[in-house]
Protein backbone atom coordinates (compact mmCIF):
# COMPACT_ATOMS: atom_id res chain seq x y z
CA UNK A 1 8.52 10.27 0.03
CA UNK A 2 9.07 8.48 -3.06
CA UNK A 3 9.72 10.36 -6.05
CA UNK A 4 6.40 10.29 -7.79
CA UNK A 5 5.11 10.29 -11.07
CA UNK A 6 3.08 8.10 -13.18
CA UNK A 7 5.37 5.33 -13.41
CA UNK A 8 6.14 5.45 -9.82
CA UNK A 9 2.50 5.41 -8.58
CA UNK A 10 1.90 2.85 -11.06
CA UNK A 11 4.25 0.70 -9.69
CA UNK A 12 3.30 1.43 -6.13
CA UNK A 13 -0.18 1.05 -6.94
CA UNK A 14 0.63 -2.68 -7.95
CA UNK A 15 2.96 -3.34 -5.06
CA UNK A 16 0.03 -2.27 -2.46
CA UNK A 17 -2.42 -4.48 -4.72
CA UNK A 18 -0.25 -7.39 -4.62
CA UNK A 19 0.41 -6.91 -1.02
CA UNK A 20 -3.13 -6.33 0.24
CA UNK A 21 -4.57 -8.94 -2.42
CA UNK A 22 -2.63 -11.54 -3.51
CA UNK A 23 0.68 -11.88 -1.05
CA UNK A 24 0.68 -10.29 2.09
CA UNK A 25 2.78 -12.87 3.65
CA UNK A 26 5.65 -11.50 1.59
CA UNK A 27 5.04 -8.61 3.21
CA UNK A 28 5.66 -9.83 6.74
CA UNK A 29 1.27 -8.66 6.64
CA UNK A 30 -1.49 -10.06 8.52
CA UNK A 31 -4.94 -9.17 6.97
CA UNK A 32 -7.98 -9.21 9.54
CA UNK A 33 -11.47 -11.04 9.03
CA UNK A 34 -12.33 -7.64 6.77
CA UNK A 35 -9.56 -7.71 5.02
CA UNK A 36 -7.59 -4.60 6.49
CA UNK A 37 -4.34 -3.85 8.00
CA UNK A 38 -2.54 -1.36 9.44
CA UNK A 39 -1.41 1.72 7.58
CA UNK A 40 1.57 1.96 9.54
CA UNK A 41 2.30 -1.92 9.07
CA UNK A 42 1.39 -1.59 5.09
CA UNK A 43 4.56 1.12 5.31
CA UNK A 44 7.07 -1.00 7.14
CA UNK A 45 6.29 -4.39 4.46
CA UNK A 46 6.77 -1.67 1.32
CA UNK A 47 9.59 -0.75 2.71
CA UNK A 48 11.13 -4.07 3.26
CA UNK A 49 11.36 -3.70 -0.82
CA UNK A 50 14.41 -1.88 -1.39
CA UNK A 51 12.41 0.54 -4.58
CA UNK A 52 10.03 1.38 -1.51
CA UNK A 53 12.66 1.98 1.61
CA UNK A 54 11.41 5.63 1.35
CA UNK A 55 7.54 5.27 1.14
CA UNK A 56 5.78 7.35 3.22
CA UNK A 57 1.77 7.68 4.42
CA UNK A 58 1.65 10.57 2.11
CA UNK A 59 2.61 7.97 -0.55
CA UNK A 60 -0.55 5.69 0.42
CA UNK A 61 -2.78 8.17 0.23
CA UNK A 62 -1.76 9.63 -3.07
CA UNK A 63 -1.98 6.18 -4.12
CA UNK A 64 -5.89 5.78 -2.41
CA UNK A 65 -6.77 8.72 -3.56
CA UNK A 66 -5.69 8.90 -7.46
CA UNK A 67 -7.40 5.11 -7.58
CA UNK A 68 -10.22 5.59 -10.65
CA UNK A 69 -10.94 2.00 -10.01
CA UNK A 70 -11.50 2.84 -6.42
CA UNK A 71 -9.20 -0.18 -5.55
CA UNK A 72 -8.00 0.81 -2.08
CA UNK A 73 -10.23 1.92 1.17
CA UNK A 74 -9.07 3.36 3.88
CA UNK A 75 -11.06 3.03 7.50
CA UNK A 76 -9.44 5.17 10.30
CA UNK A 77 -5.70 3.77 10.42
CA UNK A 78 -6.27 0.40 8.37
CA UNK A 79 -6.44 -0.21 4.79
CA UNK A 80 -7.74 -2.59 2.54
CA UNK A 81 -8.01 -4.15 -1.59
């Protein structure tokens, strides 16, 4: 789990955006027609970034969850931006 926080969600919160959005190839991700991809494969490109080796699901759904802007969605084990 990472450590948390504000500044830490905030950051994650852009990572996830940028890699569901704008760069997934960075990510080592492959989005579908709809736009999702696995949870578990979302996990294993964060954690390719060093600040995010510890990320877990918990993370992503804290993340998902605390989105006002309703940014993420999650649909059984794939997300989307």
């Amino acid at each position: 789990m990472i450590r948390g926080g504000i500044l830490d969600d905030v950051k994650l919160s852009k990572t996830i955006a940028h890699a569901l959005r704008h760069k997934p190839e960075i990510y080592g991700l492959k989005l579908n027609e709809d736009g999702y991809v696995l949870v578990i494969d979302l996990l294993d490109g964060l954690r390719k970034i060093n600040r995010f080796k510890d990320i877990t699901c918990d993370d992503i759904l804290r993340i998902v969850n605390n989105d006002s802007k309703g940014r993420y969605v999650i649909l059984d084990d794939k997300i989307k931006a």
